[in-house]
PDB file of N, CA and C in Angstrom:
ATOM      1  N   UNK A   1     -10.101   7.693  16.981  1.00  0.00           N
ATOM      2  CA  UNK A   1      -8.915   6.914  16.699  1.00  0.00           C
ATOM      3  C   UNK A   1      -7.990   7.725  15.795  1.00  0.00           C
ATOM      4  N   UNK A   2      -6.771   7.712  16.105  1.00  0.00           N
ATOM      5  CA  UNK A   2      -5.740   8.009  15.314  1.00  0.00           C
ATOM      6  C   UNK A   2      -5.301   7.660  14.265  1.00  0.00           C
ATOM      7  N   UNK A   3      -4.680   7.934  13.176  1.00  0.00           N
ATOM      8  CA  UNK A   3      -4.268   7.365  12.082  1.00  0.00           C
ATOM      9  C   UNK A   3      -2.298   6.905  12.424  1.00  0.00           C
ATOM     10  N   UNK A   4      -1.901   5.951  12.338  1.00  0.00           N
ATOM     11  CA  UNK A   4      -1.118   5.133  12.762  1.00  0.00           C
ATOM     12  C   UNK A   4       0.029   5.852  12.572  1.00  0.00           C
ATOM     13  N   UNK A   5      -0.003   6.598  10.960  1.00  0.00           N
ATOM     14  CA  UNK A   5       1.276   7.096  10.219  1.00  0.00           C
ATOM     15  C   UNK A   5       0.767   8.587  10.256  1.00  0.00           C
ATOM     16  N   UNK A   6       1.203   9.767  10.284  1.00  0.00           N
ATOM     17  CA  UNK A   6       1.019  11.178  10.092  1.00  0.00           C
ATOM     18  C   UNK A   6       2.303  11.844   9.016  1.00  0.00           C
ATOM     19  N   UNK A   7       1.697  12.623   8.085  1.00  0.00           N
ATOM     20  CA  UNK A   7       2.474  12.960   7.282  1.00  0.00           C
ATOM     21  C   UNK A   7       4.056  13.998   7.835  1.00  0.00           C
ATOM     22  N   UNK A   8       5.095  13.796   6.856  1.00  0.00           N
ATOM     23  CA  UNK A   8       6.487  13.561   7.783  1.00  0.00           C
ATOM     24  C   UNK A   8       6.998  12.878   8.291  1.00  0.00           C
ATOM     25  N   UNK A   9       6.202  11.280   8.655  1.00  0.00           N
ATOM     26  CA  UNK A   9       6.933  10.280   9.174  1.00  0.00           C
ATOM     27  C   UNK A   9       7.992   9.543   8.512  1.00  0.00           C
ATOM     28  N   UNK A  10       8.902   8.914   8.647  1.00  0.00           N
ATOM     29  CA  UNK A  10       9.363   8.336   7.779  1.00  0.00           C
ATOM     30  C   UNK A  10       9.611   6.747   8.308  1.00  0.00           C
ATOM     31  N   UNK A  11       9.702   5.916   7.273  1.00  0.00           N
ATOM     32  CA  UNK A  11       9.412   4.852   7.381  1.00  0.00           C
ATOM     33  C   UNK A  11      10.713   4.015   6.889  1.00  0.00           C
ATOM     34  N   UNK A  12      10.872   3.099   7.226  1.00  0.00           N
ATOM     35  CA  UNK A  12      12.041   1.826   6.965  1.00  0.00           C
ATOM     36  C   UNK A  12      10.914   1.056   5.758  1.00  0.00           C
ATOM     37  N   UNK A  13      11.440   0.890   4.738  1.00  0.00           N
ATOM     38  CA  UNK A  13      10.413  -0.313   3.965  1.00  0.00           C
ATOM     39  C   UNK A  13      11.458  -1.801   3.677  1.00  0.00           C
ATOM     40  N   UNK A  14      10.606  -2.405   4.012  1.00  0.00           N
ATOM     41  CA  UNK A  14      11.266  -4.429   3.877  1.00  0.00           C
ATOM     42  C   UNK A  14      10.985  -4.802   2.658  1.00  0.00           C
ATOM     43  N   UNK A  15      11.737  -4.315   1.472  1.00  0.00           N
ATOM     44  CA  UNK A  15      11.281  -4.933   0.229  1.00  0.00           C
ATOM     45  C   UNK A  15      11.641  -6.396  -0.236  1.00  0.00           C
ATOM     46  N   UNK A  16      12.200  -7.173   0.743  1.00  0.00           N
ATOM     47  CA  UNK A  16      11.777  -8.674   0.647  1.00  0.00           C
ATOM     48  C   UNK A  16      10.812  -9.749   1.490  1.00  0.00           C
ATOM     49  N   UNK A  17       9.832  -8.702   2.191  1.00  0.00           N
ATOM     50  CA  UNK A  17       9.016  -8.811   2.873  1.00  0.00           C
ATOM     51  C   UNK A  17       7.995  -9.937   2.350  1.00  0.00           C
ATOM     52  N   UNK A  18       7.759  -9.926   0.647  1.00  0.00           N
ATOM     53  CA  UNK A  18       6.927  -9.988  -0.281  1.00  0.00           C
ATOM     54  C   UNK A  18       7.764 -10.937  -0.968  1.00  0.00           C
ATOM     55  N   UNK A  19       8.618 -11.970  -0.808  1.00  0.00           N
ATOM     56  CA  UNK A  19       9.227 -12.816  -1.503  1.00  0.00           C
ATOM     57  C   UNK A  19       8.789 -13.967  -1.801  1.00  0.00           C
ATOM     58  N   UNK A  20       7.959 -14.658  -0.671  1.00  0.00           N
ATOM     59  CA  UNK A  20       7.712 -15.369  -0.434  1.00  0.00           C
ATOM     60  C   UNK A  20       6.004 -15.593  -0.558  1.00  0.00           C
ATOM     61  N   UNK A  21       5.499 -14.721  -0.155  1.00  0.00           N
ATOM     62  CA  UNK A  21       3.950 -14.614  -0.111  1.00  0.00           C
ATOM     63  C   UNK A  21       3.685 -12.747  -0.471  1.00  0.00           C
ATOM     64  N   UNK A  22       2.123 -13.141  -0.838  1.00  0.00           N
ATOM     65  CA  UNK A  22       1.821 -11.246  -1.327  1.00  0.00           C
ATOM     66  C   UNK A  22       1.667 -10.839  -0.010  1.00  0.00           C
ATOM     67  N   UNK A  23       1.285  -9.947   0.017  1.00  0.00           N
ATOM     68  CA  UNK A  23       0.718  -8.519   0.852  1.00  0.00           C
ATOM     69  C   UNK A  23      -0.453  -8.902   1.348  1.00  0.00           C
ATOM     70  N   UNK A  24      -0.657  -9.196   2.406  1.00  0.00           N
ATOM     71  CA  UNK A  24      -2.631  -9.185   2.956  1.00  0.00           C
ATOM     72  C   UNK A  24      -3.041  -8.151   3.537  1.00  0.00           C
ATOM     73  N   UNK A  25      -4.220  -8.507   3.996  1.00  0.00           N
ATOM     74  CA  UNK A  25      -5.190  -7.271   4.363  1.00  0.00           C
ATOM     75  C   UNK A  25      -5.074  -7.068   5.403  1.00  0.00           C
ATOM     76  N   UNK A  26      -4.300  -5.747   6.066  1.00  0.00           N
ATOM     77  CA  UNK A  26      -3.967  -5.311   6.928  1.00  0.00           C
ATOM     78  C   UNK A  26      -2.568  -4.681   6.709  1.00  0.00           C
ATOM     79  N   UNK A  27      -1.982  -5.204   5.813  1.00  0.00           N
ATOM     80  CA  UNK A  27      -0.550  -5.066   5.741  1.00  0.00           C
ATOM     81  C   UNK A  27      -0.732  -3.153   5.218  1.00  0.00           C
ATOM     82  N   UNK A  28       0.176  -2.512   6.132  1.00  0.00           N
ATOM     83  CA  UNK A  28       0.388  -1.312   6.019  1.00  0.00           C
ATOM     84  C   UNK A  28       2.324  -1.322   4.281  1.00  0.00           C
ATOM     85  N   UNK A  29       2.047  -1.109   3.432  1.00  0.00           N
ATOM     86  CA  UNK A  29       3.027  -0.678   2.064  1.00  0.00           C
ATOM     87  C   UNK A  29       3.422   0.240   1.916  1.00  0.00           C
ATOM     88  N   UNK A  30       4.142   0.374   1.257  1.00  0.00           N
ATOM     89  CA  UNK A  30       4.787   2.012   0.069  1.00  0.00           C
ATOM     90  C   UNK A  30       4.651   1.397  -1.230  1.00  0.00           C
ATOM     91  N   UNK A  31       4.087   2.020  -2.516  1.00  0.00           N
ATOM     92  CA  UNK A  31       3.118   1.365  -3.149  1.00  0.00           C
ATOM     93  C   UNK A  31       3.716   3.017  -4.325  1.00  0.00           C
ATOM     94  N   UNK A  32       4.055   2.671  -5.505  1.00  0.00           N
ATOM     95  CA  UNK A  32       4.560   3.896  -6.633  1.00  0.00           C
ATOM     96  C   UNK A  32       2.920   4.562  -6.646  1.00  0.00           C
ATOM     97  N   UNK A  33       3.118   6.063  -6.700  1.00  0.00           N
ATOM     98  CA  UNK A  33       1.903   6.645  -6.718  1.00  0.00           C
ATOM     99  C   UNK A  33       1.581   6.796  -8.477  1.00  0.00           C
ATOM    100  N   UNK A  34       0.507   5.673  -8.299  1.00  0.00           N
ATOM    101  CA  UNK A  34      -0.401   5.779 -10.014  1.00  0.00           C
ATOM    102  C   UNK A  34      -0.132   6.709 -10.652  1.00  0.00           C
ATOM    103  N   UNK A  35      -0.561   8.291 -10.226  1.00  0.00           N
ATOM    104  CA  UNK A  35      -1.016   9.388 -10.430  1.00  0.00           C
ATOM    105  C   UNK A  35      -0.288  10.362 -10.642  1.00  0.00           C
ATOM    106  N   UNK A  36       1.132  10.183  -9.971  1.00  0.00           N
ATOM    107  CA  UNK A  36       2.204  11.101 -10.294  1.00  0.00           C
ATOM    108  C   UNK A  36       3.228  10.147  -9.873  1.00  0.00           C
ATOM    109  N   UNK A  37       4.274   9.846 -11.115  1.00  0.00           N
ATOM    110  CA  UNK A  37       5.643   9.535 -11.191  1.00  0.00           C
ATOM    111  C   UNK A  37       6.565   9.888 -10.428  1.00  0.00           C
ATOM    112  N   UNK A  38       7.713   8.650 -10.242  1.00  0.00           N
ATOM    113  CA  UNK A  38       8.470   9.351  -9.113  1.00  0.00           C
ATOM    114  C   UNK A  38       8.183  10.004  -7.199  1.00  0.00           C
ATOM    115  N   UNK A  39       6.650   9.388  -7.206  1.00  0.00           N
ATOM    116  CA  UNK A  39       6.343   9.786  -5.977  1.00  0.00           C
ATOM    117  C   UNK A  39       5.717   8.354  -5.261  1.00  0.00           C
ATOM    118  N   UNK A  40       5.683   8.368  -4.142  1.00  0.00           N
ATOM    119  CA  UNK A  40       5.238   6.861  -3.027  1.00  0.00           C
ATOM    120  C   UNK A  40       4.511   7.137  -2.176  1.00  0.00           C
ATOM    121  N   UNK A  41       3.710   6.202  -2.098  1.00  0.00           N
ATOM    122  CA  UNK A  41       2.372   6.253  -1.118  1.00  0.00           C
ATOM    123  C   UNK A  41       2.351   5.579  -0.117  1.00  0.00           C
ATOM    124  N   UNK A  42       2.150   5.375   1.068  1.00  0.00           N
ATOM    125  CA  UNK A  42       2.021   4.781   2.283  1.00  0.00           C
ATOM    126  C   UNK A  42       0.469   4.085   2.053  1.00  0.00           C
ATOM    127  N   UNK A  43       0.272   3.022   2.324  1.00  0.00           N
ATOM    128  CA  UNK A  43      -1.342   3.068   2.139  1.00  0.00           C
ATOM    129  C   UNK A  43      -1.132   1.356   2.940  1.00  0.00           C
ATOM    130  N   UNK A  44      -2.929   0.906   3.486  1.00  0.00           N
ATOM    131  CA  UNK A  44      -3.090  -0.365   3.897  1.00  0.00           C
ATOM    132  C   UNK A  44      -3.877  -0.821   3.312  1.00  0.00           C
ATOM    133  N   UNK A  45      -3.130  -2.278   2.814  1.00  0.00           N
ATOM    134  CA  UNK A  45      -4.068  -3.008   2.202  1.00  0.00           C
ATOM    135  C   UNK A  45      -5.343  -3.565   2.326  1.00  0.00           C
ATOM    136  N   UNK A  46      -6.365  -3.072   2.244  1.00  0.00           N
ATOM    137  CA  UNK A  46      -7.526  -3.374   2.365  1.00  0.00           C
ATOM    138  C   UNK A  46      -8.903  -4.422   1.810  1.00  0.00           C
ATOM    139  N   UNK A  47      -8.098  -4.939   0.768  1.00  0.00           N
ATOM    140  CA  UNK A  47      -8.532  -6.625  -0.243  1.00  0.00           C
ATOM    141  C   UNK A  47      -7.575  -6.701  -0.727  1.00  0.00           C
ATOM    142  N   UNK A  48      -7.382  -8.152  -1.144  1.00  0.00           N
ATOM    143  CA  UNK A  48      -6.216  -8.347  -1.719  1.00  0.00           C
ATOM    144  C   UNK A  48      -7.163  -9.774  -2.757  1.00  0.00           C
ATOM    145  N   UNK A  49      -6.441 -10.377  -3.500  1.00  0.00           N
ATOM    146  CA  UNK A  49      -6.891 -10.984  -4.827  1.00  0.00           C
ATOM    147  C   UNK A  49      -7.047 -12.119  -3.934  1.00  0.00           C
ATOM    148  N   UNK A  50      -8.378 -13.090  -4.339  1.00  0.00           N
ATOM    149  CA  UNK A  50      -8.589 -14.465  -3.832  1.00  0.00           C
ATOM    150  C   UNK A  50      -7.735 -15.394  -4.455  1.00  0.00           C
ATOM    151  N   UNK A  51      -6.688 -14.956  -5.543  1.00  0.00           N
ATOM    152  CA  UNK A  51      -6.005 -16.275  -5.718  1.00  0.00           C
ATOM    153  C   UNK A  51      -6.629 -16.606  -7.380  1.00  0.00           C
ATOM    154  N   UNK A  52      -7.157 -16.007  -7.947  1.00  0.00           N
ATOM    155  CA  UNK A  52      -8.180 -16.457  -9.078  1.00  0.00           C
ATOM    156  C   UNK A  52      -6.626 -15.917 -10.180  1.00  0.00           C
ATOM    157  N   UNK A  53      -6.985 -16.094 -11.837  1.00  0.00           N
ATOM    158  CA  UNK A  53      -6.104 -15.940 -12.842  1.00  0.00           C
ATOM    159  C   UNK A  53      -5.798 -14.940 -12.719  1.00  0.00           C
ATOM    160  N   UNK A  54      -4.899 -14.550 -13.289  1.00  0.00           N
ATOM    161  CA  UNK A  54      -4.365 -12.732 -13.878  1.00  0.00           C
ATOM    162  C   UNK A  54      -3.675 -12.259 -13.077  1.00  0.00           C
ATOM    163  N   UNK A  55      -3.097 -11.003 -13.372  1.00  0.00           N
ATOM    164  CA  UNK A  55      -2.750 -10.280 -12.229  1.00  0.00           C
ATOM    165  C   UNK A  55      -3.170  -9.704 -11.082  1.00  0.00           C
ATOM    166  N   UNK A  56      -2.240 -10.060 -10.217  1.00  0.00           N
ATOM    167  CA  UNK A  56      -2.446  -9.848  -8.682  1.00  0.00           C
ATOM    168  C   UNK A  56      -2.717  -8.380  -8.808  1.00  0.00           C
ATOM    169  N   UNK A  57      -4.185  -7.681  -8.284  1.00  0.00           N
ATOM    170  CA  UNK A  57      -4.462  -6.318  -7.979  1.00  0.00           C
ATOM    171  C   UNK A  57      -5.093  -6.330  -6.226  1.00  0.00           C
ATOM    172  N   UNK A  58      -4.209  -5.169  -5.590  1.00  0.00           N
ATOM    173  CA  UNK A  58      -4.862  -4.876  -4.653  1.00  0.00           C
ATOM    174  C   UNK A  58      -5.585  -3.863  -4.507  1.00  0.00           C
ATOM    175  N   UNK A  59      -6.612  -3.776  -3.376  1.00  0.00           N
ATOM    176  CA  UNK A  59      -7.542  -2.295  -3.056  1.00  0.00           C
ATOM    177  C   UNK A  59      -6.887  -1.702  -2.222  1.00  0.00           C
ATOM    178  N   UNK A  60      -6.159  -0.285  -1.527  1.00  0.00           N
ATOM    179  CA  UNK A  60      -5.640  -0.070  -1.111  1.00  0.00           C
ATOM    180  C   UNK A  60      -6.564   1.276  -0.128  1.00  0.00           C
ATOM    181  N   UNK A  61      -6.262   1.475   0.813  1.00  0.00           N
ATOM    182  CA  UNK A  61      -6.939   2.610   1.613  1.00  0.00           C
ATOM    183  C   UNK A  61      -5.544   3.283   2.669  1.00  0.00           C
ATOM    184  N   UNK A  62      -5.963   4.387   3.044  1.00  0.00           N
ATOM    185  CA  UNK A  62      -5.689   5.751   3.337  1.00  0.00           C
ATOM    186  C   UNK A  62      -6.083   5.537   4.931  1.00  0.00           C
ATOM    187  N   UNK A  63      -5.011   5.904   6.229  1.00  0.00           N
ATOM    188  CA  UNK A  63      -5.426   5.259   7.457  1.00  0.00           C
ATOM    189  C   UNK A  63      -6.343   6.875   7.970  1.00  0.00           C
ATOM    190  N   UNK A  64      -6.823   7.937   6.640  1.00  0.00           N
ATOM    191  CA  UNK A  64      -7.525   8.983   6.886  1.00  0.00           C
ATOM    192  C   UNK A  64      -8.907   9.166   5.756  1.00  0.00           C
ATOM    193  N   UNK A  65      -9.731   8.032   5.594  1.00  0.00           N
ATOM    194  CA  UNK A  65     -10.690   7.791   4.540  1.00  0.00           C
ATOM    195  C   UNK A  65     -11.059   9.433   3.909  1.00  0.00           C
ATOM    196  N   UNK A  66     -11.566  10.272   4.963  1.00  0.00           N
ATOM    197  CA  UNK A  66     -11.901  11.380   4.614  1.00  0.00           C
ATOM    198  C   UNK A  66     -11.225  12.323   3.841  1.00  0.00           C
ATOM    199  N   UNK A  67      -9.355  11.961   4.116  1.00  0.00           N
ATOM    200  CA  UNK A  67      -8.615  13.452   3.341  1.00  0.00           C
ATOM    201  C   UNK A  67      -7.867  12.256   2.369  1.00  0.00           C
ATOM    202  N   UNK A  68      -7.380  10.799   2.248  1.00  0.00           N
ATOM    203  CA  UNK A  68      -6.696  10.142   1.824  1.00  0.00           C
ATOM    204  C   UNK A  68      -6.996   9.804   0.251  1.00  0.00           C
ATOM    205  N   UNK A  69      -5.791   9.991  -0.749  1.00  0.00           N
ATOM    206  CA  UNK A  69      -6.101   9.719  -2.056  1.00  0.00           C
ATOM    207  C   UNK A  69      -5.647   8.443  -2.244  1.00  0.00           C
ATOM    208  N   UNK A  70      -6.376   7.328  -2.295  1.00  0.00           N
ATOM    209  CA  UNK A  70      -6.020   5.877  -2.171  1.00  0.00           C
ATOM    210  C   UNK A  70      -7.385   5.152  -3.599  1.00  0.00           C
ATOM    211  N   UNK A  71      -7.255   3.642  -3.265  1.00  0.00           N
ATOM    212  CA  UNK A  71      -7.947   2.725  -4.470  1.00  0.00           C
ATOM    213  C   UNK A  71      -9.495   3.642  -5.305  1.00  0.00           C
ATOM    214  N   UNK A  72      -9.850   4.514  -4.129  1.00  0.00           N
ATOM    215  CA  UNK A  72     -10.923   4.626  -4.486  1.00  0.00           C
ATOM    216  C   UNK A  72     -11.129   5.861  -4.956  1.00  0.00           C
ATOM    217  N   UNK A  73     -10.088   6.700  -5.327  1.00  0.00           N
ATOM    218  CA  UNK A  73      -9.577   7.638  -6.461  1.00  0.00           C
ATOM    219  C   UNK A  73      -8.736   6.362  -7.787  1.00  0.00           C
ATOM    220  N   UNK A  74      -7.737   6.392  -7.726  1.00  0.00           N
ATOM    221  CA  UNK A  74      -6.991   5.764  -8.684  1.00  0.00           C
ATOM    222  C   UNK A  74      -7.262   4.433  -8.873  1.00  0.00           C
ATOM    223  N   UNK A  75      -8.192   3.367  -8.402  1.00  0.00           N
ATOM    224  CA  UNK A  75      -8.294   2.256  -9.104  1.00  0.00           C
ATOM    225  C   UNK A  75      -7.698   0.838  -8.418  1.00  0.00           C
ATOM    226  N   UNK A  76      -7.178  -0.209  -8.650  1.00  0.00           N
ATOM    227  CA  UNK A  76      -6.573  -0.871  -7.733  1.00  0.00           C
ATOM    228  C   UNK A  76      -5.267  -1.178  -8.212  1.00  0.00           C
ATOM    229  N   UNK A  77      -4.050  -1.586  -7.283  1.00  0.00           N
ATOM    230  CA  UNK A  77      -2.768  -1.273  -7.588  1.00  0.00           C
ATOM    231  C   UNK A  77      -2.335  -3.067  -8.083  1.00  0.00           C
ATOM    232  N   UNK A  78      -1.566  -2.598  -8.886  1.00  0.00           N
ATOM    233  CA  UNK A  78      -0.845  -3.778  -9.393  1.00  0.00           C
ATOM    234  C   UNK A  78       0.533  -4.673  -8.568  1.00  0.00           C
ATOM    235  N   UNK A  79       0.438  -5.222  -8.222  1.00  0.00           N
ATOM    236  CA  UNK A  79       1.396  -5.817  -6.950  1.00  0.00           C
ATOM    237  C   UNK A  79       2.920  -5.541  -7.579  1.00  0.00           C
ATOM    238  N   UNK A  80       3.308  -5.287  -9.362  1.00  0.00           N
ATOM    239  CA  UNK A  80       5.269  -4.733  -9.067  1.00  0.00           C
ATOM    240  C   UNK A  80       4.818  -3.602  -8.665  1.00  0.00           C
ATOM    241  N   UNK A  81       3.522  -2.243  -8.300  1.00  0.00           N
ATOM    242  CA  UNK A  81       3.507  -1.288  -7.973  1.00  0.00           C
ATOM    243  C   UNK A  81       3.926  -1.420  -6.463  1.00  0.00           C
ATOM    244  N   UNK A  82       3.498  -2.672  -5.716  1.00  0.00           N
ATOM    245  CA  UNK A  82       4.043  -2.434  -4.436  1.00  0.00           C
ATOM    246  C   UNK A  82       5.865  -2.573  -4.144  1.00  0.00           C
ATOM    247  N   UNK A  83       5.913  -1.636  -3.890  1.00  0.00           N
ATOM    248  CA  UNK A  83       7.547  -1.951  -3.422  1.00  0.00           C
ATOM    249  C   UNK A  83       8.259  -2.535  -2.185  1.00  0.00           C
ATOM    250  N   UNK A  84       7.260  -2.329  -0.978  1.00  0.00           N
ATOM    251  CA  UNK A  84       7.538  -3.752   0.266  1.00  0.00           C
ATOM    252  C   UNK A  84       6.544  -2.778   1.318  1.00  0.00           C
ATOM    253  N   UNK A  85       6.677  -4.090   2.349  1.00  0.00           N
ATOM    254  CA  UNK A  85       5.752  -3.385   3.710  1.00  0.00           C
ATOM    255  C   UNK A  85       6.753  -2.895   4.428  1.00  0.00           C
ATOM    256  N   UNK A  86       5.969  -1.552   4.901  1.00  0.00           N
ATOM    257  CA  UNK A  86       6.107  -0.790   5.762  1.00  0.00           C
ATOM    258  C   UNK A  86       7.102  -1.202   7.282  1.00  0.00           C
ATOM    259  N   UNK A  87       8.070  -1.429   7.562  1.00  0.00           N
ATOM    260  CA  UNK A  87       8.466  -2.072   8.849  1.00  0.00           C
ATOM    261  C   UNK A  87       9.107  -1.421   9.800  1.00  0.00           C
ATOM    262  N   UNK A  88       8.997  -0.163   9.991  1.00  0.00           N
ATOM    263  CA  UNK A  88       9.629   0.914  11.313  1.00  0.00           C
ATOM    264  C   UNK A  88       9.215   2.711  10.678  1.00  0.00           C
ATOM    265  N   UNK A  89       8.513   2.530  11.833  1.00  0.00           N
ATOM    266  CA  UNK A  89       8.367   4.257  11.709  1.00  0.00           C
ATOM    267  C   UNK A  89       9.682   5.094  12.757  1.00  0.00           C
ATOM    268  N   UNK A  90      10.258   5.813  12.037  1.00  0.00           N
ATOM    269  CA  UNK A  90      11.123   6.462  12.939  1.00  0.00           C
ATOM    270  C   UNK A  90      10.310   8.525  12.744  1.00  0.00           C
TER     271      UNK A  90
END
């Protein structure tokens, strides 16, 4: 299987996508990269919070587990880190 997005793609992002309801699991994002400032990550959401107190954190994964730096390097992302879903690859 292929990975959906390949690096160089570029993407349209819907940042009012998320106005109304969060991000679920499946939802492909652009998400501020933890790790270095000023840079954005493509990643799919892979858990998302049951709804319990606190802040909304998601787990995020890499549609390339093997080469992808996603949740399970940096931790889980804080939902103002998401900036909207993903909605056209050109």
């Amino acid at each position: 299987m292929e990975p959906a997005y390949r690096a160089g793609d570029r993407v349209v992002v819907n940042r009012l996508a998320y106005l109304r309801r969060g991000p679920a699991v499946g939802d492909v994002v652009v998400l501020r990269d933890p790790e270095r400032p000023g840079h954005h990550l493509l990643k799919r959401i892979a858990q998302a919070p049951d709804g319990a107190s606190g802040p909304a954190r998601y787990f995020v994964l890499g549609d390339n587990p093997a080469r992808s730096r996603d949740s399970r390097a940096f931790g889980l992302v804080k939902r103002p880190d998401i900036l909207g879903r993903a909605w056209l690859l050109y």
